[in-house]
Protein backbone atom coordinates (compact mmCIF):
# COMPACT_ATOMS: atom_id res chain seq x y z
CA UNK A 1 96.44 122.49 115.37
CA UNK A 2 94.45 123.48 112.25
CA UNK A 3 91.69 121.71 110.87
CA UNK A 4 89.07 122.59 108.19
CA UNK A 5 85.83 120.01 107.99
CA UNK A 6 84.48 120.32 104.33
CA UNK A 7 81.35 119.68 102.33
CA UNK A 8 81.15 121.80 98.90
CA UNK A 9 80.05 120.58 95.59
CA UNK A 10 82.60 117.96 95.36
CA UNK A 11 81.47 115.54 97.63
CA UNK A 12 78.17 116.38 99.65
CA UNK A 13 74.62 116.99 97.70
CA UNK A 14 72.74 120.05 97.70
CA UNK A 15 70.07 119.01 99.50
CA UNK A 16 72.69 119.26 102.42
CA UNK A 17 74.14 122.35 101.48
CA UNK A 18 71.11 123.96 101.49
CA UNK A 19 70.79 122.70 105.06
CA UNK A 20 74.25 123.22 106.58
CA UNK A 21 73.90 127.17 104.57
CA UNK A 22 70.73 127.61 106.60
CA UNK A 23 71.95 127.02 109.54
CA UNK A 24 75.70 128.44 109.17
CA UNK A 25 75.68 131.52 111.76
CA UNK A 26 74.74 129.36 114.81
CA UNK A 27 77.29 126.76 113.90
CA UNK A 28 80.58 128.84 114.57
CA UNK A 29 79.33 129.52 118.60
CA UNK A 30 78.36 125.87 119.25
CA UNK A 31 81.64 124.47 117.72
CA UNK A 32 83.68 126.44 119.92
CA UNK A 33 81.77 125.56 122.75
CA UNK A 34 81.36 121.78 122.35
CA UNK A 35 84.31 120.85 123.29
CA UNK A 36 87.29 121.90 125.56
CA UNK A 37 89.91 121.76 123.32
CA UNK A 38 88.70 123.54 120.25
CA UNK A 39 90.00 127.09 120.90
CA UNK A 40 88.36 128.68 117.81
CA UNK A 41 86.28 128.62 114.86
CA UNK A 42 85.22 129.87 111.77
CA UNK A 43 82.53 129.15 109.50
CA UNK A 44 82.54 129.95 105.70
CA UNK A 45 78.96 128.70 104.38
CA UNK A 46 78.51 129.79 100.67
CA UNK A 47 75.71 128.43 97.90
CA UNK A 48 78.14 125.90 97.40
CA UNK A 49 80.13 125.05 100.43
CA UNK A 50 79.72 124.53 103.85
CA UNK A 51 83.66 124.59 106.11
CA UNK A 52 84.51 124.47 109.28
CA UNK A 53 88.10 126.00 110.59
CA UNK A 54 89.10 124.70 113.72
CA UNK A 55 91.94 125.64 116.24
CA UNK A 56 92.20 123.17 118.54
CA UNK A 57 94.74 123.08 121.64
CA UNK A 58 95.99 119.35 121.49
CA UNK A 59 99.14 118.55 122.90
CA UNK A 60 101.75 116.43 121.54
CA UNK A 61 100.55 113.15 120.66
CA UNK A 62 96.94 113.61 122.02
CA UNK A 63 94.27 112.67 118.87
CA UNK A 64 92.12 114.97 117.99
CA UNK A 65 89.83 112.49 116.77
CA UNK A 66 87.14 113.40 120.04
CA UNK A 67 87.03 116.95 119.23
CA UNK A 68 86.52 116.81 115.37
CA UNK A 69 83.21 114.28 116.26
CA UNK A 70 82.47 116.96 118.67
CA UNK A 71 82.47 119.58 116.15
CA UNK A 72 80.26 117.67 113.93
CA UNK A 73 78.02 116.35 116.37
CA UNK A 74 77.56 120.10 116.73
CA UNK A 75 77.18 121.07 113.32
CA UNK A 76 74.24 118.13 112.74
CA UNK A 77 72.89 119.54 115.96
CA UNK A 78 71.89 123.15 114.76
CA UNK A 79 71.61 121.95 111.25
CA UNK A 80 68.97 118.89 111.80
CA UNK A 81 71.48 116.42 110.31
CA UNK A 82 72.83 113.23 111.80
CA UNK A 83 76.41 112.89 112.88
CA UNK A 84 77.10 109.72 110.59
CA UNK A 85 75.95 111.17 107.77
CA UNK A 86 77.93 114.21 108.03
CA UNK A 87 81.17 111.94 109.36
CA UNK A 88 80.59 110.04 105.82
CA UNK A 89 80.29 113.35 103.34
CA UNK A 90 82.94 116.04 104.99
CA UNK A 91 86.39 116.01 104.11
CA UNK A 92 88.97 116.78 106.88
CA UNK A 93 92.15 118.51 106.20
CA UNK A 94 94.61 119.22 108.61
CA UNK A 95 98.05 120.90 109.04
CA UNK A 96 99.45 122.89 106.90
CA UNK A 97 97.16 121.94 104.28
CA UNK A 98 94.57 123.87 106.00
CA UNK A 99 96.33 127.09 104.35
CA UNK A 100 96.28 125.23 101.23
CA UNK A 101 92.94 124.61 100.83
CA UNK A 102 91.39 127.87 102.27
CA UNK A 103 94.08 129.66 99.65
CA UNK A 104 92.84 128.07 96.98
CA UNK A 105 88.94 128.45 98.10
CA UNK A 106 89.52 132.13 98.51
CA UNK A 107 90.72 132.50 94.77
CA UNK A 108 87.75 130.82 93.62
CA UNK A 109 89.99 127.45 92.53
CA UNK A 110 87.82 125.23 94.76
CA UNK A 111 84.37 126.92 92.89
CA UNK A 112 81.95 125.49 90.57
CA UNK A 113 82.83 128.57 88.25
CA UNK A 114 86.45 128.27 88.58
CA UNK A 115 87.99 131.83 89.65
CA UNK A 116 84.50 133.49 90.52
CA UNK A 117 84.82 136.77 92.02
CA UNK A 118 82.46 136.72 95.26
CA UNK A 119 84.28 133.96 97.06
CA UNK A 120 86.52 136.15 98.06
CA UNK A 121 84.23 138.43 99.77
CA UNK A 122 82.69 135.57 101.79
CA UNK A 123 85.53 134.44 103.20
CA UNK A 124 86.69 138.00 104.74
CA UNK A 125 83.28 138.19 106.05
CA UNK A 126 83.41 135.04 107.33
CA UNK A 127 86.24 135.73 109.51
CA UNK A 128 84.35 139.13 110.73
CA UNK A 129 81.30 137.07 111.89
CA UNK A 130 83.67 134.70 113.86
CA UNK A 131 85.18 138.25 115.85
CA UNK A 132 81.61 139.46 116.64
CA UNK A 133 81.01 136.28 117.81
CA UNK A 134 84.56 135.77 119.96
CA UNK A 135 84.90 132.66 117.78
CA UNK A 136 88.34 133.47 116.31
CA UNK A 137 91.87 132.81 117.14
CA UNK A 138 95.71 134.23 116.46
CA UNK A 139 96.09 131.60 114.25
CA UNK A 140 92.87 131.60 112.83
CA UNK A 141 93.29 135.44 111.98
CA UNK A 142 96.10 135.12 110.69
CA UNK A 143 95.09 132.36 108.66
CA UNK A 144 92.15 134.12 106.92
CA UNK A 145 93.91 137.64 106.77
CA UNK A 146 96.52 135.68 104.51
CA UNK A 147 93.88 133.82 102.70
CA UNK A 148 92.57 137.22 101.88
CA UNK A 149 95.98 138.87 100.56
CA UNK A 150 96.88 135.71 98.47
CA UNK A 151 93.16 136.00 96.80
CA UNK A 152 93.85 139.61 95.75
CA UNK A 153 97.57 138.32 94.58
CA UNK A 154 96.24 135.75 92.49
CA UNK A 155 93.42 138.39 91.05
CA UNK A 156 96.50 141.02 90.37
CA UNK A 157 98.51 138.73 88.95
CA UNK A 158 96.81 135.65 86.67
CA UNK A 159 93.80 136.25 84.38
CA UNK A 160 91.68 133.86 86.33
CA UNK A 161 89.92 136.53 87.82
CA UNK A 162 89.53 139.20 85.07
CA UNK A 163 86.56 137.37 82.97
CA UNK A 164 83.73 138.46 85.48
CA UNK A 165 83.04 134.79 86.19
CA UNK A 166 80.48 133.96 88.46
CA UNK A 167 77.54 131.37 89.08
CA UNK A 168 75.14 134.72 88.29
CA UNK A 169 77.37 135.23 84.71
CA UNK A 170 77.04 131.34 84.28
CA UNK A 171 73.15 130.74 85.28
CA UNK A 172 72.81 133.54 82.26
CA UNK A 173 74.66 132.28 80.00
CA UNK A 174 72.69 128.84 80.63
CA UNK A 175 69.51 131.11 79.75
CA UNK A 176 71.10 131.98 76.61
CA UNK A 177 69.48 129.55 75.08
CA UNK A 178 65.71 130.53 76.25
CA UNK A 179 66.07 134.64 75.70
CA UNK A 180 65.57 135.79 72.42
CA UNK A 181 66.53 139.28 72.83
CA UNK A 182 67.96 140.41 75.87
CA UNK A 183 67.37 144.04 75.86
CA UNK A 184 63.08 143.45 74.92
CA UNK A 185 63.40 141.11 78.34
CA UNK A 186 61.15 142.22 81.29
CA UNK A 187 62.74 140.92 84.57
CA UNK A 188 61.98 140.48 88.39
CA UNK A 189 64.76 140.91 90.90
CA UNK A 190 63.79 139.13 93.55
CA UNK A 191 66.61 140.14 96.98
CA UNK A 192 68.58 143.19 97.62
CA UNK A 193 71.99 141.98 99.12
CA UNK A 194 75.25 141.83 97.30
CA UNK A 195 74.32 139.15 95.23
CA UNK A 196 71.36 141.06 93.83
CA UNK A 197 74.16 143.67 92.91
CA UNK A 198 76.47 141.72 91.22
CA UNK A 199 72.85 139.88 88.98
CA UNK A 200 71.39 143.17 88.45
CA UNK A 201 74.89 144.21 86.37
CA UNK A 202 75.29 140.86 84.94
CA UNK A 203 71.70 141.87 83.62
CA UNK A 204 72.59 145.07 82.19
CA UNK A 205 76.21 143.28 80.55
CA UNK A 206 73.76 141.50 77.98
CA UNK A 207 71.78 144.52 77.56
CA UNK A 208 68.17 144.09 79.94
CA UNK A 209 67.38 147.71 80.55
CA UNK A 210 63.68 146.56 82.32
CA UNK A 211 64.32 145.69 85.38
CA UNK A 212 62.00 145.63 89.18
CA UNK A 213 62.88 145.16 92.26
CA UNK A 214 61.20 143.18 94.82
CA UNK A 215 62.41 142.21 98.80
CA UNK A 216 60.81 140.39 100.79
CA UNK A 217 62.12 142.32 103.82
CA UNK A 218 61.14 145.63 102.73
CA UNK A 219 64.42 147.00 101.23
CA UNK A 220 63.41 148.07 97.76
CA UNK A 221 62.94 151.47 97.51
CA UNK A 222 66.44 151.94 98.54
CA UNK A 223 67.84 149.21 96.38
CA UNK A 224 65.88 150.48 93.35
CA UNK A 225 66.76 154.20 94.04
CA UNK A 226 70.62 153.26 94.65
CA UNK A 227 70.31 151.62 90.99
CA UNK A 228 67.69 153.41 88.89
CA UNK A 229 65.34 150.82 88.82
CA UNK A 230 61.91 150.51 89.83
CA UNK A 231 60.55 149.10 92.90
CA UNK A 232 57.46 146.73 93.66
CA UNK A 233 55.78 146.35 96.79
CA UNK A 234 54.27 142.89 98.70
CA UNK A 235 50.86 143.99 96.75
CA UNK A 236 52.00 143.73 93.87
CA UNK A 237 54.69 141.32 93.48
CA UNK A 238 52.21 138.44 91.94
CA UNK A 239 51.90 140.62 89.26
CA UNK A 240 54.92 141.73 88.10
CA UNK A 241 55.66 138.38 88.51
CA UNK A 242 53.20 137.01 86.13
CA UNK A 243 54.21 139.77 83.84
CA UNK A 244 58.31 139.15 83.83
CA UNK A 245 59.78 136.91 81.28
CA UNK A 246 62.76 135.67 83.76
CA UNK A 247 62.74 136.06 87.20
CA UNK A 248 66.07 135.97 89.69
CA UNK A 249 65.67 135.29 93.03
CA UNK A 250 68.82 135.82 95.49
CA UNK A 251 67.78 136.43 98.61
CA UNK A 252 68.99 135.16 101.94
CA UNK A 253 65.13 134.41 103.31
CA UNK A 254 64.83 131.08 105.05
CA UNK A 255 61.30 130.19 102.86
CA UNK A 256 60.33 130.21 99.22
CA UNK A 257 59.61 133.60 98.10
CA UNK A 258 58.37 132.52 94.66
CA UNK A 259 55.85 129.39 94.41
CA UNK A 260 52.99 128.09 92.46
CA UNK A 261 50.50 129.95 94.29
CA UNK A 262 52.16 133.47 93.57
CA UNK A 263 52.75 132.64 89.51
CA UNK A 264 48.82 131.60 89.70
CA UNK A 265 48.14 134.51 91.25
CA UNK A 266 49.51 137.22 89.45
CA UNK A 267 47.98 135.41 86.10
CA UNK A 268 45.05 135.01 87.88
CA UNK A 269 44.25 138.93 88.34
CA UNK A 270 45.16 139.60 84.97
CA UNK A 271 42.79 136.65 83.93
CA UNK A 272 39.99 138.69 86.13
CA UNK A 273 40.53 141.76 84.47
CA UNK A 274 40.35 140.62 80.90
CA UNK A 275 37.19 139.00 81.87
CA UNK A 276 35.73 142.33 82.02
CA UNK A 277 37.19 144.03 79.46
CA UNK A 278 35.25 144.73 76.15
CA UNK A 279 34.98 141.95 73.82
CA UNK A 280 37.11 144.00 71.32
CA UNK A 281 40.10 143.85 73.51
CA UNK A 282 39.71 139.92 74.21
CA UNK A 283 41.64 139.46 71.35
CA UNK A 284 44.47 141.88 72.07
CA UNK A 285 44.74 140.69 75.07
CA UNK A 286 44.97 137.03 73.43
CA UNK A 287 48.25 138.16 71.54
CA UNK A 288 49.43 139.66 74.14
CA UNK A 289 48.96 136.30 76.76
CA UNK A 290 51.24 134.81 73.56
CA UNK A 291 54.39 136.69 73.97
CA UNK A 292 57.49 134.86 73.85
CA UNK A 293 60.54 135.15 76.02
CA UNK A 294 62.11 138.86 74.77
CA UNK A 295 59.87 139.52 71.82
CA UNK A 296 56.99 142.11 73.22
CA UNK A 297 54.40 141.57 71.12
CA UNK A 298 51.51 143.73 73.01
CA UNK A 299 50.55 145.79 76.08
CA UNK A 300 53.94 145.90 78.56
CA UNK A 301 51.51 145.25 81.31
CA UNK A 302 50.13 141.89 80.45
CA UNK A 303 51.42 137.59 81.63
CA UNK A 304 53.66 136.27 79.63
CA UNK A 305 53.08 132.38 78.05
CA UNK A 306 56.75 131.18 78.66
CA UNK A 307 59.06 132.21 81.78
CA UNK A 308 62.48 131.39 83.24
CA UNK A 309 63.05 131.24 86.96
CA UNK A 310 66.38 131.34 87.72
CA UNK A 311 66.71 130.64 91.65
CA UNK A 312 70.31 131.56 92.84
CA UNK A 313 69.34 131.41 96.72
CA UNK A 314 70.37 129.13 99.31
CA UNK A 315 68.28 127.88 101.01
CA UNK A 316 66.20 127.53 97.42
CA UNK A 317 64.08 130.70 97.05
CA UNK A 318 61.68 128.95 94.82
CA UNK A 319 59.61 126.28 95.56
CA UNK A 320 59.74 123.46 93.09
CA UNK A 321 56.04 123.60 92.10
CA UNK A 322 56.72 126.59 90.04
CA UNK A 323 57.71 124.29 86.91
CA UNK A 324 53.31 122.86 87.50
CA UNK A 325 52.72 126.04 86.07
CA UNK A 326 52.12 126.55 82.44
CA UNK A 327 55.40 127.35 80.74
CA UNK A 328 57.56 128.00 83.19
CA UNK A 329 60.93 126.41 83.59
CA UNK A 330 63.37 126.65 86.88
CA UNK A 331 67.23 126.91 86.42
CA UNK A 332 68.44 126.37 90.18
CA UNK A 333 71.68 125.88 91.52
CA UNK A 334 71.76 122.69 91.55
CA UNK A 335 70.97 122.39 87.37
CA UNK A 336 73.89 125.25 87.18
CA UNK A 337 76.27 123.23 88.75
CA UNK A 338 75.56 120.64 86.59
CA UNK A 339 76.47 122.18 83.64
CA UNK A 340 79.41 124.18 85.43
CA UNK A 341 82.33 124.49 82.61
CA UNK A 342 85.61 122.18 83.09
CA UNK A 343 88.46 123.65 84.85
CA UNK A 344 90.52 125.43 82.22
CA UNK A 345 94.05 124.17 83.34
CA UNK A 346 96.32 126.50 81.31
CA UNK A 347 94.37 129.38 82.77
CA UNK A 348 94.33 128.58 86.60
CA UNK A 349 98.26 126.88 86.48
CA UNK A 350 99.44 130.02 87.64
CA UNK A 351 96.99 130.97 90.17
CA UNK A 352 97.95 127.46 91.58
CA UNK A 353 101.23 127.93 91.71
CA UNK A 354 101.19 131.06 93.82
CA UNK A 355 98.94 129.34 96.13
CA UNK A 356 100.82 126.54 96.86
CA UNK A 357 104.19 128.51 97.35
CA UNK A 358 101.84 130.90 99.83
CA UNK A 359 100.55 127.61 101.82
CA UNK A 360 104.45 126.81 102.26
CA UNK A 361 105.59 129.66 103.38
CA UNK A 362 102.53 130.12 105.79
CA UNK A 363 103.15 126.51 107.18
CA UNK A 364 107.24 127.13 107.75
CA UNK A 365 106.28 130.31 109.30
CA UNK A 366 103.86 128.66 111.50
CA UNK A 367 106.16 126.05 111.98
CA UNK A 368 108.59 128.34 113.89
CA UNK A 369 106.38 129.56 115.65
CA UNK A 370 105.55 125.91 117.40
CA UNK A 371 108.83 125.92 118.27
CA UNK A 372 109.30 130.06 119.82
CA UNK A 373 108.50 129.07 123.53
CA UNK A 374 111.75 126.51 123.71
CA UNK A 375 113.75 129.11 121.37
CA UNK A 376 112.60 131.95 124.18
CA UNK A 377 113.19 129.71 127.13
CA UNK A 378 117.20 128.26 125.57
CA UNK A 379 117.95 132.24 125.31
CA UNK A 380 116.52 133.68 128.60
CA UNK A 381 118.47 130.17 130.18
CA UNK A 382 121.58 131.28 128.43
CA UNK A 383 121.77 134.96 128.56
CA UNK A 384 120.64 134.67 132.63
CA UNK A 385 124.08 132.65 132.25
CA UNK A 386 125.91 135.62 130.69
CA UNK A 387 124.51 138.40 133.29
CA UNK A 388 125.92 136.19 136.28
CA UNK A 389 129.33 135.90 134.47
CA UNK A 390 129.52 139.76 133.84
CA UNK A 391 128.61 140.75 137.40
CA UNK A 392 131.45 138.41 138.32
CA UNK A 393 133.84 139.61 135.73
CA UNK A 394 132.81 143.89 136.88
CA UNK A 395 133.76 142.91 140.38
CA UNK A 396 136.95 140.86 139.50
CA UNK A 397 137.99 144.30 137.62
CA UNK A 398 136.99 144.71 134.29
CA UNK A 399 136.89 148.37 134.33
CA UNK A 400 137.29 148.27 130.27
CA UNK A 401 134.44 145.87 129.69
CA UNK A 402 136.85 143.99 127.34
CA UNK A 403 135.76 140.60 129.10
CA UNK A 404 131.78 141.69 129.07
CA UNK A 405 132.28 142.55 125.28
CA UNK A 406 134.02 138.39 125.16
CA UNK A 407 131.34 137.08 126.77
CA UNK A 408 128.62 138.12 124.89
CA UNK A 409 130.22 137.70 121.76
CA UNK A 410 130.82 134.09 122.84
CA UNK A 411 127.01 133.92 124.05
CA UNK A 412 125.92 134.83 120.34
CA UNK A 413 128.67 132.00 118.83
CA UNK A 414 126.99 129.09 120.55
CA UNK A 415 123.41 130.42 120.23
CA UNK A 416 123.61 130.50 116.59
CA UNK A 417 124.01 127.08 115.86
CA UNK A 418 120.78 126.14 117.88
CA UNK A 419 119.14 128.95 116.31
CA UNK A 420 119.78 127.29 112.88
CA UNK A 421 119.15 124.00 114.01
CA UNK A 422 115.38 125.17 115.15
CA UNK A 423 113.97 126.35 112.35
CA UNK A 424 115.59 123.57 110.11
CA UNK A 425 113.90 120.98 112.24
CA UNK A 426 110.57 123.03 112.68
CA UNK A 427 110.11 123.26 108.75
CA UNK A 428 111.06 119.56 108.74
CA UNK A 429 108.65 118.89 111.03
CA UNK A 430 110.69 117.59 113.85
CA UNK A 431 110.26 120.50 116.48
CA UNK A 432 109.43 118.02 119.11
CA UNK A 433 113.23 116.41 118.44
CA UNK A 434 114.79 120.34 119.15
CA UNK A 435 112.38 120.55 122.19
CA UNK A 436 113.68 117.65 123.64
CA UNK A 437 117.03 117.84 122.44
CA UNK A 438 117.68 121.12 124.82
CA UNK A 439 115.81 119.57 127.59
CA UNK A 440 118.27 116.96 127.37
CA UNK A 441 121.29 118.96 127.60
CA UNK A 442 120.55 122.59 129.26
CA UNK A 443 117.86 121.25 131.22
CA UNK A 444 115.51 123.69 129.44
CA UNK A 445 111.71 123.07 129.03
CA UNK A 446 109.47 126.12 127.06
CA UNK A 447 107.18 128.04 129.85
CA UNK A 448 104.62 126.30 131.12
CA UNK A 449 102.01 129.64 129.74
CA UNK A 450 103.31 129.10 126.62
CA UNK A 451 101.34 131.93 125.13
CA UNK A 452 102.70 134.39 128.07
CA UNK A 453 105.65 134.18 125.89
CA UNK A 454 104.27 134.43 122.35
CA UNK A 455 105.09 138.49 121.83
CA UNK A 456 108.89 137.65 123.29
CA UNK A 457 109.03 134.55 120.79
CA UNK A 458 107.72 136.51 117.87
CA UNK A 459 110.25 139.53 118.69
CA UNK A 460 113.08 136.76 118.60
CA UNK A 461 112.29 135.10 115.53
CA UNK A 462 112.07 138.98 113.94
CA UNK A 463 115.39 139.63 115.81
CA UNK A 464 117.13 136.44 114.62
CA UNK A 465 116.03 136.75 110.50
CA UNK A 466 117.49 140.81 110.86
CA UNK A 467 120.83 139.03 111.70
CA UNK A 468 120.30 136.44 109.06
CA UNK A 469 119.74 139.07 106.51
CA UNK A 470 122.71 141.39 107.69
């Protein structure tokens, strides 16, 4: 059984998310080992989202009520959040519209920037942390393997994806407002990851050709070299900082990276330095202390008098105190989300449309596969059948094999039926009814390893759509 336990945007704040984001790669291990029957799961924690897929191994009937508390007791655990709360803010889907909803998350239709492009990416790495952590399942492979190949469908085929959109492309065109001119705008890149990346050429898009580098863990100089940028070391971050007109942090460090202290800072040295310039340059630097956001009005080197911070981490990168300092405002994610555009439904109709026929066919397809043990165990029961009636018929005489080629023939006439009948009642739901149904009359229960029989099941499904498709 397939569950996904959801918090995103929709429905939880982002105080939480910023919790639940910060504590994402322990939460996949103690999931699967909190309780007995949750066989996998994987964990797909983005700025704006926080899910849990589960594979749990309930049988018929059973609830899985006791595991799903399980799994959350174990996500408040590692993420210092109480099990009620979290019970009261995630959603819980189940079934087949697990593959739904992970479909349409994957093509960016469950985003704050509907069809952003990095989603996608998170997702598929998702799935690898959950293998190097043993976390995964057949079904939950399978499950996220599809997710991917349905993402890259609805990329190939609708325009949803072909605009660039992201919350990096958003958050500047929120700053629109604020920049003056984009290519006289000094800026600070504050992370190195893929995010940084994907800012650094949203940057360049509107024409910023100034751009620095800073990491926290030490990973500049190869970022900046990889990009032709320039790199700035832990000495001197406060002042390029003081001296950047926007600032975007991205980085994946667990504490504030840019505060009040470091803005203070960096204006503070420059502050020392004028003190002992010559009284001829006091005024020069004056003018330059003045210089608007994108206007350079005076020496490069010199602390700017209005600055945008535009945090895109999570958890936050910036401290909140930053906006205490003297013209400087903060665009988080939490004020981008606000202003997040409406879904444009003309656009994204399609993209819906292919995911909802791909969640289908995935849960019909699953479907049969529920039922593959009985289907295995009808056929071995009937064609064991067959083999004693052939023996019997080779030593009665049948030297021509005319009676073998009878019997089989006949074997394959009342299979068929039953065949039929299985995957009508496994797409309807009713597998259990086809289970018992040839328990009832052949006496015929699916083996008791059910997954020693998976590969055999799987090569009889394959066997019986080649002869549907003859």
């Amino acid at each position: 059984m397939l569950i996904c336990l959801t918090a995103s945007h929709k429905n939880a704040g982002f105080d939480m998310l910023e919790r639940l984001s910060a504590t994402a790669d322990a939460a996949g291990p103690r999931i699967r080992n909190g309780h007995s029957a949750v066989q996998g799961a994987v964990v797909v924690a983005t700025c704006n989202r926080f899910e849990a897929y589960l594979d749990l191994d309930a049988a018929e009937g059973d609830s899985p009520v006791p595991a799903v508390h399980e799994a959350i007791r174990s996500v408040g655990a590692v993420a210092g959040l109480e099990p009620e709360e979290l019970r009261s803010t995630f959603g819980f889907v189940h079934g087949n519209a697990v593959a739904g909803h992970l479909f349409a998350v994957a093509s960016g239709l469950e985003s704050v920037v509907v069809g952003e492009g990095e989603i996608a990416g998170q997702v598929r790495r998702s799935l690898e942390r959950a293998r190097a952590e043993g976390t995964t399942t057949p079904d939950l492979e399978r499950l996220f393997q599809r997710a991917s190949q349905i993402s890259r469908r609805v990329k190939n085929e609708t325009g949803i994806g072909n605009e660039g959109r992201s919350v990096v492309r958003l958050a500047l065109e929120l700053a629109e407002s604020r920049i003056t001119d984009w290519s006289a705008t000094r800026v600070l890149l504050v992370g190195t990851g893929r995010f940084a990346g994907a800012s650094l050429a949203a940057l360049r898009d509107r024409g910023v050709t100034d751009v620095r580098v800073f990491s926290p863990s030490g990973r500049a100089a190869k970022f900046a070299t990889s990009h032709g940028i320039e790199a700035v070391g832990h000495r001197d971050v406060a002042a390029a900082a003081a001296t950047s007109d926007v600032i975007v942090t991205c980085t994946t460090a667990e504490h504030h990276v840019v505060d009040r202290a470091l803005l203070e800072a960096g204006r503070a040295g420059f502050g020392a330095s004028a003190g002992s310039a010559a009284a001829g340059s006091a005024a020069a630097g004056t003018a330059a202390a003045a210089r608007p956001l994108g206007l350079v009005a005076g020496p490069a080197e010199a602390p700017v008098e209005r600055q945008l911070v535009i945090d895109l981490g999570l958890p936050r990168n910036v401290a909140p105190d930053v906006v205490e300092v003297h013209g400087v405002e903060l665009l988080d994610l939490e004020t981008i989300r606000i202003h997040a555009p409406l879904e444009e439904f003309g656009a994204t109709d399609a993209a819906r449309a292919i995911v909802g026929g791909a969640a289908r066919a995935f849960g019909e397809s699953r479907e049969e596969q529920d039922v593959a043990p009985a289907v295995v165990a009808l056929r071995r029961h009937v064609f064991d059948l067959l083999d004693g009636e052939i023996e019997r018929a080779r030593t009665r005489g049948d030297a021509d094999g005319r009676t073998e080629e009878a019997l089989r023939h006949m074997a394959g006439v009342l299979l068929h039926t039953p065949m039929v009948r299985s995957r009508e009642l496994a797409r309807a739901g009713e597998q259990q009814a086809w289970i018992d149904g040839i328990a009832a009359i052949f006496g015929v229960t699916p083996a008791a390893d059910a997954s020693a029989a998976t590969s055999e099941a799987r090569a009889t499904l394959r066997d019986d759509a080649r002869e549907r498709h003859a």
